[in-house]
Protein backbone atom coordinates (compact mmCIF):
# COMPACT_ATOMS: atom_id res chain seq x y z
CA UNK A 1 110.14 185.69 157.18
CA UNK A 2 106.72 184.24 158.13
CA UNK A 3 106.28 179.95 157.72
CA UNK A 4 103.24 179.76 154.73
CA UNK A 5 103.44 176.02 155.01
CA UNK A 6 99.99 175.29 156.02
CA UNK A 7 98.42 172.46 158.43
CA UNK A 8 96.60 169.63 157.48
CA UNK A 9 93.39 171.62 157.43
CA UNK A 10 95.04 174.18 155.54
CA UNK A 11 95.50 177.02 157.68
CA UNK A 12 98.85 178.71 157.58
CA UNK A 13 101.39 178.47 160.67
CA UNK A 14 102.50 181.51 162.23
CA UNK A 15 105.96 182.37 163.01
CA UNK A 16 104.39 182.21 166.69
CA UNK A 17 102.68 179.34 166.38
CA UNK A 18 106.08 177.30 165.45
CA UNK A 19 107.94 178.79 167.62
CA UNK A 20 105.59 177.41 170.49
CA UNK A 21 104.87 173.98 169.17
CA UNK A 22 108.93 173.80 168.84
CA UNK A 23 109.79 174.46 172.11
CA UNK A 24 107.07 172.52 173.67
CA UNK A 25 108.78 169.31 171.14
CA UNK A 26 112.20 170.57 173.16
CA UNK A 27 110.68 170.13 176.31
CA UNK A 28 109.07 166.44 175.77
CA UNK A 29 105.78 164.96 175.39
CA UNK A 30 103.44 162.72 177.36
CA UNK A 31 103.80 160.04 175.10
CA UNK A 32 100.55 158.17 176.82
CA UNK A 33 98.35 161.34 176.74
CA UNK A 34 99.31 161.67 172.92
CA UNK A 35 98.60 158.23 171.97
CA UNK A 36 94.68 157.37 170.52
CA UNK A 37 93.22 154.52 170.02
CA UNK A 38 93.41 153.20 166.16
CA UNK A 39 90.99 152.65 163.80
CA UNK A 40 87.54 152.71 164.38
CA UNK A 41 85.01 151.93 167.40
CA UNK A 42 83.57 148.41 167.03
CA UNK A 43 79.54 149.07 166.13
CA UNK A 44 78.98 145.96 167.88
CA UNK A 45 80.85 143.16 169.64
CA UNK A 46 83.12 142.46 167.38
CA UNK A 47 84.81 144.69 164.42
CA UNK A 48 82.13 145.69 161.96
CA UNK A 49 82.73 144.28 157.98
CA UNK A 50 81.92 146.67 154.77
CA UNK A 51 78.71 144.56 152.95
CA UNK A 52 78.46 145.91 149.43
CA UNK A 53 75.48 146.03 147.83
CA UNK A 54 73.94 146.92 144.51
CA UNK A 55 71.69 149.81 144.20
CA UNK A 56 69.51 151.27 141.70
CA UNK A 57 70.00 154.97 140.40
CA UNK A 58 66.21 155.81 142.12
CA UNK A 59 67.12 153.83 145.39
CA UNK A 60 70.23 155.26 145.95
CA UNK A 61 68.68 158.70 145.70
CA UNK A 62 66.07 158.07 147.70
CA UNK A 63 68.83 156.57 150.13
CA UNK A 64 70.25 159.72 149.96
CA UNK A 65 67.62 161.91 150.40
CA UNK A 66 66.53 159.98 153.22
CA UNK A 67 69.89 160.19 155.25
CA UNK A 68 70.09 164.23 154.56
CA UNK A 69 66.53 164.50 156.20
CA UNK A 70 67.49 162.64 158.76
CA UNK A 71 71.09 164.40 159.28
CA UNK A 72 72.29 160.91 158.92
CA UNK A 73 74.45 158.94 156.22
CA UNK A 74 73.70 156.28 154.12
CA UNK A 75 75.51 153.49 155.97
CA UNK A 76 73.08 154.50 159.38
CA UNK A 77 69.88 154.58 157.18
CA UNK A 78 71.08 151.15 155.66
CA UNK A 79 71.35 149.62 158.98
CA UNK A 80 68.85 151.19 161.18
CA UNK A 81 66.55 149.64 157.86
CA UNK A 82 67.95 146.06 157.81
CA UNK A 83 67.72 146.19 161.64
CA UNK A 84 63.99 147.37 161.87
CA UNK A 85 63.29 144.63 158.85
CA UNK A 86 65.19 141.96 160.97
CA UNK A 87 62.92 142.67 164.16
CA UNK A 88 59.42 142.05 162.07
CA UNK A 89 60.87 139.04 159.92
């Protein structure tokens, strides 16, 4: 009977697949190699702190549209902005 409990991406796990990842758990991991680092990068020297601001409904579009053009998000545009408006003030 084949396993149809997916992965966290949703793809289904093969009979195979489980029967690998099983024996390899039997065996032992590399506890080091497995560990990653938590939470996010810092951005700068120090851990970077969420800033809310309000927006109107025609800045936040054009926000948006900007950071699409740019292959970007909204949180980049925002700072690369406040950054560049910094520099000149």
């Amino acid at each position: 009977m084949s396993n149809t409990t997916p992965t966290s991406n949703g793809k289904p796990i093969s009979d195979e697949t489980l029967d690998r990842l099983s024996d390899q758990a039997e065996t032992g991991y590399d506890v080091d190699a497995l560990r990653r680092a938590s939470g996010r990068r810092p951005m700068g020297s120090a851990a970077a702190r969420v800033v809310p601001v309000r927006l109107d409904p025609e800045l936040e579009e054009a926000l948006r549209r900007r950071a699409e053009s740019e292959y970007s998000t909204s949180s980049t545009v925002i700072r690369d902005a406040l950054r560049a408006w910094l520099e000149t003030a």
